[in-house]
C-alpha atoms as a PDB file:
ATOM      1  CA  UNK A   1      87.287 243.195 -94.809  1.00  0.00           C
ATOM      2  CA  UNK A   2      88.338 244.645 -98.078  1.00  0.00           C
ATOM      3  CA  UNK A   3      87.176 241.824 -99.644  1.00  0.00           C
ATOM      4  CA  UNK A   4      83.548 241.909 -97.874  1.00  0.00           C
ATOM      5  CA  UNK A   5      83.678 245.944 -99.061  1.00  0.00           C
ATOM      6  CA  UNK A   6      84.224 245.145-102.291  1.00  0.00           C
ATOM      7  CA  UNK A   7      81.491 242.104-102.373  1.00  0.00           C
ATOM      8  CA  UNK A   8      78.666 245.216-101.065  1.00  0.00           C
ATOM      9  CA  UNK A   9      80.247 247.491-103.703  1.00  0.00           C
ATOM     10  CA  UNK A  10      79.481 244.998-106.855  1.00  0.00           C
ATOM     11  CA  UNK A  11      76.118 244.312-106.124  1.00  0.00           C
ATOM     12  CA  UNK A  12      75.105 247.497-105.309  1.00  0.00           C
ATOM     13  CA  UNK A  13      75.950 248.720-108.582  1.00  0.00           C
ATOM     14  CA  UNK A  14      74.224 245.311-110.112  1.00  0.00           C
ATOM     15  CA  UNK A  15      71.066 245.667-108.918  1.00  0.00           C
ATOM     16  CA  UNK A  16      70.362 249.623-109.139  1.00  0.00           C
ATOM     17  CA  UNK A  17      69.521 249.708-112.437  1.00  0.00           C
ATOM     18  CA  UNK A  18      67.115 246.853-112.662  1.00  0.00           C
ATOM     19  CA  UNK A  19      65.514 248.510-109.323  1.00  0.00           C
ATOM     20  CA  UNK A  20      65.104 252.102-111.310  1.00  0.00           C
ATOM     21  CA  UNK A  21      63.694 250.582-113.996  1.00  0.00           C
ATOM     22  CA  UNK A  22      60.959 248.512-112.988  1.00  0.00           C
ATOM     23  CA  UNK A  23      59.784 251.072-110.669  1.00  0.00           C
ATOM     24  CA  UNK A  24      60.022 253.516-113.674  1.00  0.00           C
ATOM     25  CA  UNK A  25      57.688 251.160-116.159  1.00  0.00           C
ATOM     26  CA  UNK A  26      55.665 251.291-113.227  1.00  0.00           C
ATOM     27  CA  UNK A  27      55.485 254.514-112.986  1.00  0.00           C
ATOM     28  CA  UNK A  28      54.605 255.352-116.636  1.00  0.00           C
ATOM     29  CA  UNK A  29      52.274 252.164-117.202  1.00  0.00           C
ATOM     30  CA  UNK A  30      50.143 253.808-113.672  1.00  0.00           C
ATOM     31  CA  UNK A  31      50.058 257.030-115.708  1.00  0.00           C
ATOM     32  CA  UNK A  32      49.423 256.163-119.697  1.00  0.00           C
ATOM     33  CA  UNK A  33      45.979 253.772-117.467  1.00  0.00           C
ATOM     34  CA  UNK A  34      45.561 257.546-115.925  1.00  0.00           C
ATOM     35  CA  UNK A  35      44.983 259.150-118.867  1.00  0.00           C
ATOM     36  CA  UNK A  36      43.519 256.252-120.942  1.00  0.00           C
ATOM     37  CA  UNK A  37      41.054 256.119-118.300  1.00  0.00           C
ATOM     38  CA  UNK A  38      40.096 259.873-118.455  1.00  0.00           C
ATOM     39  CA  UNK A  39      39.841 259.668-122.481  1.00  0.00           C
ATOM     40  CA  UNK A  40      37.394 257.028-121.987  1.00  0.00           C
ATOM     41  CA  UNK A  41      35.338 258.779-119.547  1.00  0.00           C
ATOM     42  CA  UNK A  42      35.355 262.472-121.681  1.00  0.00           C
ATOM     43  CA  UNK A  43      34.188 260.045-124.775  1.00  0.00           C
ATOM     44  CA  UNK A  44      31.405 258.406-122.009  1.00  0.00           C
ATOM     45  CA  UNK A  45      30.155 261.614-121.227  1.00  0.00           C
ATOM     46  CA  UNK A  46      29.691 263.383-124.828  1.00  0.00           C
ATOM     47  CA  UNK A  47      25.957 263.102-125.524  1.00  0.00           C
ATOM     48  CA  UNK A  48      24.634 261.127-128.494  1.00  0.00           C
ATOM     49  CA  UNK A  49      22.499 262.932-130.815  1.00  0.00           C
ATOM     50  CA  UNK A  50      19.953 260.412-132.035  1.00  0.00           C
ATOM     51  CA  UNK A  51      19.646 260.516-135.722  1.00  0.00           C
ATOM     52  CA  UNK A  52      16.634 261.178-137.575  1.00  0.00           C
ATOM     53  CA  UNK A  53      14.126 258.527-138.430  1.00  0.00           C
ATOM     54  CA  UNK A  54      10.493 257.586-139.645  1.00  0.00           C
ATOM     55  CA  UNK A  55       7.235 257.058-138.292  1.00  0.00           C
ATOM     56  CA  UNK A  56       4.620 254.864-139.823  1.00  0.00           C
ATOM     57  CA  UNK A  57       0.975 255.776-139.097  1.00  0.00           C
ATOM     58  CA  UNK A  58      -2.637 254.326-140.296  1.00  0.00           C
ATOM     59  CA  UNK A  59      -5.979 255.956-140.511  1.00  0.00           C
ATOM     60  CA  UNK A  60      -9.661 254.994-140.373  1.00  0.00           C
ATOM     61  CA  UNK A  61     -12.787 257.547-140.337  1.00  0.00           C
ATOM     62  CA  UNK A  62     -15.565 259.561-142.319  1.00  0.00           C
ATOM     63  CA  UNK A  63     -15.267 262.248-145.093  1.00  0.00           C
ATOM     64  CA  UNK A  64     -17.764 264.413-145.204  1.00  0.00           C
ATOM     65  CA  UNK A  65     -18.261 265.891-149.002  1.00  0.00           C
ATOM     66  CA  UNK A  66     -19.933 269.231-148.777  1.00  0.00           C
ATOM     67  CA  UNK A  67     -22.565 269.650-152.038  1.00  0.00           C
ATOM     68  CA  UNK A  68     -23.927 272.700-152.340  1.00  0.00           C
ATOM     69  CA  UNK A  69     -26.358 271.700-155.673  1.00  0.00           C
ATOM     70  CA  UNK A  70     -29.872 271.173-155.153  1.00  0.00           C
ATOM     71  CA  UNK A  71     -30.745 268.023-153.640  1.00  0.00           C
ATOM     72  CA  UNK A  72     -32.975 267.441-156.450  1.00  0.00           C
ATOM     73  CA  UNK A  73     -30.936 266.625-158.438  1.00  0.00           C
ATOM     74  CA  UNK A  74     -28.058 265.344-157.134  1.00  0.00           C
ATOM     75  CA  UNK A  75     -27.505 263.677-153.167  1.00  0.00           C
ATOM     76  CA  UNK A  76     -26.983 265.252-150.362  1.00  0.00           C
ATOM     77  CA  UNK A  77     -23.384 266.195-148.582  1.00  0.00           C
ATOM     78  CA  UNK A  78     -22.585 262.405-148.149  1.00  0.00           C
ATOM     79  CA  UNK A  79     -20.506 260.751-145.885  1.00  0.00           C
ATOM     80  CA  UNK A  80     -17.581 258.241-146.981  1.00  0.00           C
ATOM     81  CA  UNK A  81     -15.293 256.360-144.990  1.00  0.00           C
ATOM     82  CA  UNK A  82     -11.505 256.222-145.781  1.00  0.00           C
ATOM     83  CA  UNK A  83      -8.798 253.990-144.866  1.00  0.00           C
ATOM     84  CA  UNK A  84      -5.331 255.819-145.065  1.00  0.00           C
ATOM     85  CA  UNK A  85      -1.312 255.398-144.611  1.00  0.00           C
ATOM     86  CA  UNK A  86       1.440 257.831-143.838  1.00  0.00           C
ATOM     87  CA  UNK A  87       4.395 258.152-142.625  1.00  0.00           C
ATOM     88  CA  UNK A  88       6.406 261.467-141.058  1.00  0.00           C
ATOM     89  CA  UNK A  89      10.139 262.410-141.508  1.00  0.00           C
ATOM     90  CA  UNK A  90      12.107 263.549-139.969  1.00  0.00           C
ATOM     91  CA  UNK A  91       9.771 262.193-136.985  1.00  0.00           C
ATOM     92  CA  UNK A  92      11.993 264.149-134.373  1.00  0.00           C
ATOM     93  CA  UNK A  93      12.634 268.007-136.230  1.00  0.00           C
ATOM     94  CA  UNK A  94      10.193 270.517-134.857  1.00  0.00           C
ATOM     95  CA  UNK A  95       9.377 271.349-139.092  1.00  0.00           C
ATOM     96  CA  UNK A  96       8.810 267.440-140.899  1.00  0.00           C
ATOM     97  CA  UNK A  97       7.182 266.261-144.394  1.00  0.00           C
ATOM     98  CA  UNK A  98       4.610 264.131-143.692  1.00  0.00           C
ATOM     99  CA  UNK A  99       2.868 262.585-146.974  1.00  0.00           C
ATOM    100  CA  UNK A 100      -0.527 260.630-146.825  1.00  0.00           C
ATOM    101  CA  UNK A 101      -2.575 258.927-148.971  1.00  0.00           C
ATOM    102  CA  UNK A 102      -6.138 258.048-148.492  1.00  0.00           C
ATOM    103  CA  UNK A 103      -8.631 256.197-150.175  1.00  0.00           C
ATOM    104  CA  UNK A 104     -12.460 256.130-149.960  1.00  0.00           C
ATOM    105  CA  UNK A 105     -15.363 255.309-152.766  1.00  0.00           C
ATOM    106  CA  UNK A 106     -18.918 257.469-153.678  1.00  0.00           C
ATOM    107  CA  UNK A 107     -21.420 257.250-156.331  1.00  0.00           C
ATOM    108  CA  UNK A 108     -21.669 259.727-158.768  1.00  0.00           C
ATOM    109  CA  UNK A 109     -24.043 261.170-161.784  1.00  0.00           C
ATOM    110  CA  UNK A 110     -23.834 263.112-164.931  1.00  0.00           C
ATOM    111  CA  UNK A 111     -26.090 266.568-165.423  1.00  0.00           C
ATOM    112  CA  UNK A 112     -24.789 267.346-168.450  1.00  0.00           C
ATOM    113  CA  UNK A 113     -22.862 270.247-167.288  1.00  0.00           C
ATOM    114  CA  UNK A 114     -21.244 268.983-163.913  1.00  0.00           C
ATOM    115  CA  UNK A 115     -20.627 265.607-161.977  1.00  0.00           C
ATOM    116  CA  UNK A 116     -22.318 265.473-158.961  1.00  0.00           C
ATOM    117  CA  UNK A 117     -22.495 262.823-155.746  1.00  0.00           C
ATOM    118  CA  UNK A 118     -25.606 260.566-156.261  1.00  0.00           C
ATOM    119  CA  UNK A 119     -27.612 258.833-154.273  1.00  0.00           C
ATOM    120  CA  UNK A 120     -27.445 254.632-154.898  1.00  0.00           C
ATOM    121  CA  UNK A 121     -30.624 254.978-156.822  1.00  0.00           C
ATOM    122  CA  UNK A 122     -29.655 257.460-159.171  1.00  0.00           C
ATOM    123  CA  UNK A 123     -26.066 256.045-159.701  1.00  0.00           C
ATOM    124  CA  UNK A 124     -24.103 256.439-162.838  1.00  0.00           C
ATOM    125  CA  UNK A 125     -20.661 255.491-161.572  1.00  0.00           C
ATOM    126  CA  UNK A 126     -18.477 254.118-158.843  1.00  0.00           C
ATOM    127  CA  UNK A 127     -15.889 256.798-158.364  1.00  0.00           C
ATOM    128  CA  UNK A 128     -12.522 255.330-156.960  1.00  0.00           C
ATOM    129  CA  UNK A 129     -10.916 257.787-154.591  1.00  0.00           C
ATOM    130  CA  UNK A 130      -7.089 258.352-153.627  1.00  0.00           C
ATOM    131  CA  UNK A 131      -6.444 261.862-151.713  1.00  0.00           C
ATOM    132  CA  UNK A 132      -2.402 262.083-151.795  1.00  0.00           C
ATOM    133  CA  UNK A 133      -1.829 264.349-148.801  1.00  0.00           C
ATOM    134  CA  UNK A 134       1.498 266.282-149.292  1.00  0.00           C
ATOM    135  CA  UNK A 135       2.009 268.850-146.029  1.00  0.00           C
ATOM    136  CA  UNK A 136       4.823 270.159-143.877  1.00  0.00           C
ATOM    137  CA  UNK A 137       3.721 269.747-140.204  1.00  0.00           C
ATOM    138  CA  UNK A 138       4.725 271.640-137.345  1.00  0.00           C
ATOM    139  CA  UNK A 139       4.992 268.945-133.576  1.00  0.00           C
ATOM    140  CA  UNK A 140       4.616 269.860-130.020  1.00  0.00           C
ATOM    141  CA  UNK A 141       5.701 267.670-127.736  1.00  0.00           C
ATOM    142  CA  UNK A 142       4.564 267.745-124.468  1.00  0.00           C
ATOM    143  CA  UNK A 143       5.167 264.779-121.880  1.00  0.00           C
ATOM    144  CA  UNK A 144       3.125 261.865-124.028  1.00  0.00           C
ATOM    145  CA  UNK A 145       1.480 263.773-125.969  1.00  0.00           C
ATOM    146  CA  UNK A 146       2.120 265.400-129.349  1.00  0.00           C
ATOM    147  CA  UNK A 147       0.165 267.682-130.890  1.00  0.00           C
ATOM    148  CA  UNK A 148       0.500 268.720-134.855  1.00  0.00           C
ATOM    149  CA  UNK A 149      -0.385 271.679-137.179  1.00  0.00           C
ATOM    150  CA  UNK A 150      -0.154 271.564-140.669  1.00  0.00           C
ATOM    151  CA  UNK A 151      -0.653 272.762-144.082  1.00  0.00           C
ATOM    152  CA  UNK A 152       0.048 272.038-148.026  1.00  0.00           C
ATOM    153  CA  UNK A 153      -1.776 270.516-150.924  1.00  0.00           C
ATOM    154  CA  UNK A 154      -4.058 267.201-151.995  1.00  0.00           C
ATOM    155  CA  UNK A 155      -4.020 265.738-154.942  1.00  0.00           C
ATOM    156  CA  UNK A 156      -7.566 263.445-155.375  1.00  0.00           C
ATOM    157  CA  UNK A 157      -6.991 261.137-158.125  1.00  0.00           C
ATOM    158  CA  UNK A 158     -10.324 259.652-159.204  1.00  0.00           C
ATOM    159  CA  UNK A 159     -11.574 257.044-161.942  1.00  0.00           C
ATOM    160  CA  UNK A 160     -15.064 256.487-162.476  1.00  0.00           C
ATOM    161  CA  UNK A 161     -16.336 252.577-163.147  1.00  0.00           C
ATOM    162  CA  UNK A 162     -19.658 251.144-164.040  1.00  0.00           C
ATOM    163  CA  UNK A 163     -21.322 250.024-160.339  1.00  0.00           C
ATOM    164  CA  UNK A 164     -23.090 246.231-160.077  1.00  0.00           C
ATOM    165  CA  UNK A 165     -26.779 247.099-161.209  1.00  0.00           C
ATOM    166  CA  UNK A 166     -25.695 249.508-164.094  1.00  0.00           C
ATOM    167  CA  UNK A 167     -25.106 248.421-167.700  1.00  0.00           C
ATOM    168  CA  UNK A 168     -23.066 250.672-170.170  1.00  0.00           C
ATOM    169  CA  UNK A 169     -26.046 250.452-172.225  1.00  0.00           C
ATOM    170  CA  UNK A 170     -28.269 252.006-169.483  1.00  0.00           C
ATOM    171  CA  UNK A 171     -30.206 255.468-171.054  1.00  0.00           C
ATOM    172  CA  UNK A 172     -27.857 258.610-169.202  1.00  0.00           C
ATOM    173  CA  UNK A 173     -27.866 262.111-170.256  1.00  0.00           C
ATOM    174  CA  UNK A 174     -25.576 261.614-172.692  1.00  0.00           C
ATOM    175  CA  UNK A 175     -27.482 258.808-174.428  1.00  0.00           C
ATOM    176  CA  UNK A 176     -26.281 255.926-172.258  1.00  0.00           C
ATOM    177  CA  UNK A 177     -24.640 255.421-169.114  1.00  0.00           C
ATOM    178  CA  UNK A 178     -20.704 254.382-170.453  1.00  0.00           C
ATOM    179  CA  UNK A 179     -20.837 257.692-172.063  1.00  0.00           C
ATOM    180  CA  UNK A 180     -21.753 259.623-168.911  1.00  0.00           C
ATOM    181  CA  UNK A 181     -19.000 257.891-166.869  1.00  0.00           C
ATOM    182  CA  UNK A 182     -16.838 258.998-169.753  1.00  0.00           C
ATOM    183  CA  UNK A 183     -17.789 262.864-169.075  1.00  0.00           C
ATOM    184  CA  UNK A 184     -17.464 262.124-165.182  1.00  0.00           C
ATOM    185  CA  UNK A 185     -13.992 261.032-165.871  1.00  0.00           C
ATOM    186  CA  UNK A 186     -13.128 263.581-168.067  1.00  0.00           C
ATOM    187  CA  UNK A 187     -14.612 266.565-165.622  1.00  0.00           C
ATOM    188  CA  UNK A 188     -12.695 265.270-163.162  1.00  0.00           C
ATOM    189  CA  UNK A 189      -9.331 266.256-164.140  1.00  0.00           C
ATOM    190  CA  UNK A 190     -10.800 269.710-165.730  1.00  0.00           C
ATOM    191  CA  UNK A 191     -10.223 273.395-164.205  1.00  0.00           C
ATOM    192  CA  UNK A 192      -7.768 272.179-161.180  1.00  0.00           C
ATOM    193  CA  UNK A 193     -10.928 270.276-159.683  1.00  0.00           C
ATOM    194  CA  UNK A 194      -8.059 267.725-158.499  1.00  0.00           C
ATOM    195  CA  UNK A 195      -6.292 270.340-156.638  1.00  0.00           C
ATOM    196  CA  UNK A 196      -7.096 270.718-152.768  1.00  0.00           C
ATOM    197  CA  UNK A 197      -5.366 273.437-150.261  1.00  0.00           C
ATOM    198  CA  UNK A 198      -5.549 271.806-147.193  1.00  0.00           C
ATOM    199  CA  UNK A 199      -5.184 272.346-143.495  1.00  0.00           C
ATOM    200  CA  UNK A 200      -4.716 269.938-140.800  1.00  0.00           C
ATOM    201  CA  UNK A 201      -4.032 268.839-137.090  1.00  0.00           C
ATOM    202  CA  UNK A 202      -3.835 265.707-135.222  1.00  0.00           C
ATOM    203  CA  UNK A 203      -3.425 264.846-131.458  1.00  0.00           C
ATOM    204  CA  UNK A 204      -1.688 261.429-130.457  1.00  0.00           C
ATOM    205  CA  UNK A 205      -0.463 259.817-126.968  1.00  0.00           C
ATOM    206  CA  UNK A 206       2.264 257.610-126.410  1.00  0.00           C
ATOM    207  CA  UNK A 207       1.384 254.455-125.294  1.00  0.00           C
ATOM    208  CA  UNK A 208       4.764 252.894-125.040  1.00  0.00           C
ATOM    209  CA  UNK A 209       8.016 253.199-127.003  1.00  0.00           C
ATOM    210  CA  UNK A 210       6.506 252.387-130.254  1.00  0.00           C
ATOM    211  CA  UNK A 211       3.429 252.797-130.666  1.00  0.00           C
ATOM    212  CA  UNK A 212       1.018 256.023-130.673  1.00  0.00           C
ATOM    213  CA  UNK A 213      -2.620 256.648-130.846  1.00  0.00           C
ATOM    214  CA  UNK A 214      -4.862 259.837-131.135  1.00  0.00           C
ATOM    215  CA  UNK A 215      -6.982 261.451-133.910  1.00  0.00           C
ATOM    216  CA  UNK A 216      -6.016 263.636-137.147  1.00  0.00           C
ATOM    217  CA  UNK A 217      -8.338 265.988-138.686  1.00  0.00           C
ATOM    218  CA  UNK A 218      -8.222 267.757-142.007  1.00  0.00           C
ATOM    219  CA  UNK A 219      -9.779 270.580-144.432  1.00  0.00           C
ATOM    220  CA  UNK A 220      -9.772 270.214-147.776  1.00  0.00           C
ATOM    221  CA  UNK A 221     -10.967 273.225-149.867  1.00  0.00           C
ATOM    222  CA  UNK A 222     -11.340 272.552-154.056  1.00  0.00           C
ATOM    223  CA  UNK A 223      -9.563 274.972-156.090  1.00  0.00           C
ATOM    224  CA  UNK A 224     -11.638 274.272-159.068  1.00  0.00           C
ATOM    225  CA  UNK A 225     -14.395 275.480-156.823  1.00  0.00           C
ATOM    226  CA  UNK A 226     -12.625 278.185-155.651  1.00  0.00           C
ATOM    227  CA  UNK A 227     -11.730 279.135-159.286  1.00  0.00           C
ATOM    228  CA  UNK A 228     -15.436 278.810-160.641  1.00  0.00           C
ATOM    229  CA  UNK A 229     -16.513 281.153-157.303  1.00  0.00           C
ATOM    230  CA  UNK A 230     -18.128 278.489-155.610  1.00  0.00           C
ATOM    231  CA  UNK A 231     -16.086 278.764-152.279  1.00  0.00           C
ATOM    232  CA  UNK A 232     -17.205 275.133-150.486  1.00  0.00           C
ATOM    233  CA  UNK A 233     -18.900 273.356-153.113  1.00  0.00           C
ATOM    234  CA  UNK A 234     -16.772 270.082-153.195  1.00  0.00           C
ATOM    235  CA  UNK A 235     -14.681 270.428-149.686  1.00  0.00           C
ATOM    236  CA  UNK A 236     -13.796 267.958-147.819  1.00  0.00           C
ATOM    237  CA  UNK A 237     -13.888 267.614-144.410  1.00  0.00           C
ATOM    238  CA  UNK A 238     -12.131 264.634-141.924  1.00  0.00           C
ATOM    239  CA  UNK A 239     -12.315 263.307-139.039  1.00  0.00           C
ATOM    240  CA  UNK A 240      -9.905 260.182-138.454  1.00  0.00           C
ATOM    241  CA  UNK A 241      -8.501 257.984-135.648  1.00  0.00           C
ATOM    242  CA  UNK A 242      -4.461 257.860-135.961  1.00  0.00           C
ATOM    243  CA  UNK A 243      -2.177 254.883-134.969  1.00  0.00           C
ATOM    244  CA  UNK A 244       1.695 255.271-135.679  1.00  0.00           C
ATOM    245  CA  UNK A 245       4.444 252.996-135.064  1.00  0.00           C
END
């Protein structure tokens, strides 16, 4: 009987230990998953903020170049049709930069004081045309749709070229018609005529998760013209459709 006692005694204090310890590394494995698994959840439910990006956007539509000379002389307010690209950034701040640039052709002639927009039989010269759009643009967002208000400053690079039909020899008011084209260029970049304040606002819908369509329209107001107190003469006004991606 002793024996037997002594038998219960010895494994008793044998297996104990191992007993306790397994069921403590269970224990403490159960709660490090516990908290590993609430760590993961806090860092599930933190919000992402999406980071800034940029929009890409085309333009097609007419110009409408306001002339306020006599029509004797020189054409009347014509009509040109530009082909622009853009793009906006940040495309999801309420305040973004959103540079443009445009470009659209016209004929032109030489008075001798001024260059004016000429009709295809009185031609001089083919004027080239870039307007480099530079505003800051306010967006409201509302379900698809986003309208935009904006304002800033245009910068209408142009370069005047001999058209098909006209020779440089051609008679012009300066004596031939290279010479004329030379004064066209020249007025061009004289008293800030290059310089346009502008205003604009656009309207697009989202079609899907790319891609948006609407129209963008703009004011363009010459300083030169407002510097020489001639208020509209040389504006610009446009009306385009808008497509960004």
């Amino acid at each position: 009987m002793r024996e037997l006692s002594s038998s219960i005694i010895v494994l008793v204090i044998f297996f104990f230990p191992l007993t306790a310890g397994k069921a403590f590394s269970t224990t403490n494995a159960g709660q490090a998953g516990t908290v590993v698994t609430s760590e993961t959840d806090k860092r599930t439910e933190t919000p992402v903020k999406q980071p800034a990006g940029i929009t890409l956007f085309f333009t097609f539509g007419p110009n409408l170049l306001i002339n306020t000379e006599s029509s004797t002389t020189s054409a009347p307010s014509p009509i040109m049709y530009s082909l622009g690209i853009g793009l906006q950034w940040p495309d999801t701040s309420f305040v973004s930069f959103q540079p443009e640039i445009s470009f659209f052709t016209n004929y032109y002639l030489w008075d001798g004081k001024n260059a004016l927009p000429a009709e295809i039989e009185n031609r001089t010269a083919l004027v080239l045309s870039a307007m480099i759009d530079l505003p800051a643009v306010m967006s409201f967002r509302y379900n698809e749709n986003t309208f935009q208000a904006g304002l800033g400053t245009g910068v209408l690079v142009r370069y005047g070229i001999l058209p098909a039909g006209v020779s440089g020899s051609d008679s012009g008011t300066t004596g031939s018609a290279s010479g004329d084209i030379d004064k066209i260029n020249e007025w061009f970049w004289n008293d800030f005529r290059y310089l346009y304040p502008e205003l604009l606002g656009s309207w697009t819908y989202r079609i899907n998760d790319k891609t948006e369509a609407g129209i963008e329209a703009h004011c363009y107001i010459s300083l030169g013209s407002l510097i020489n107190g001639k208020l509209f003469d040389a504006a610009i006004f446009s009306l385009a459709a808008k497509i960004a991606f």
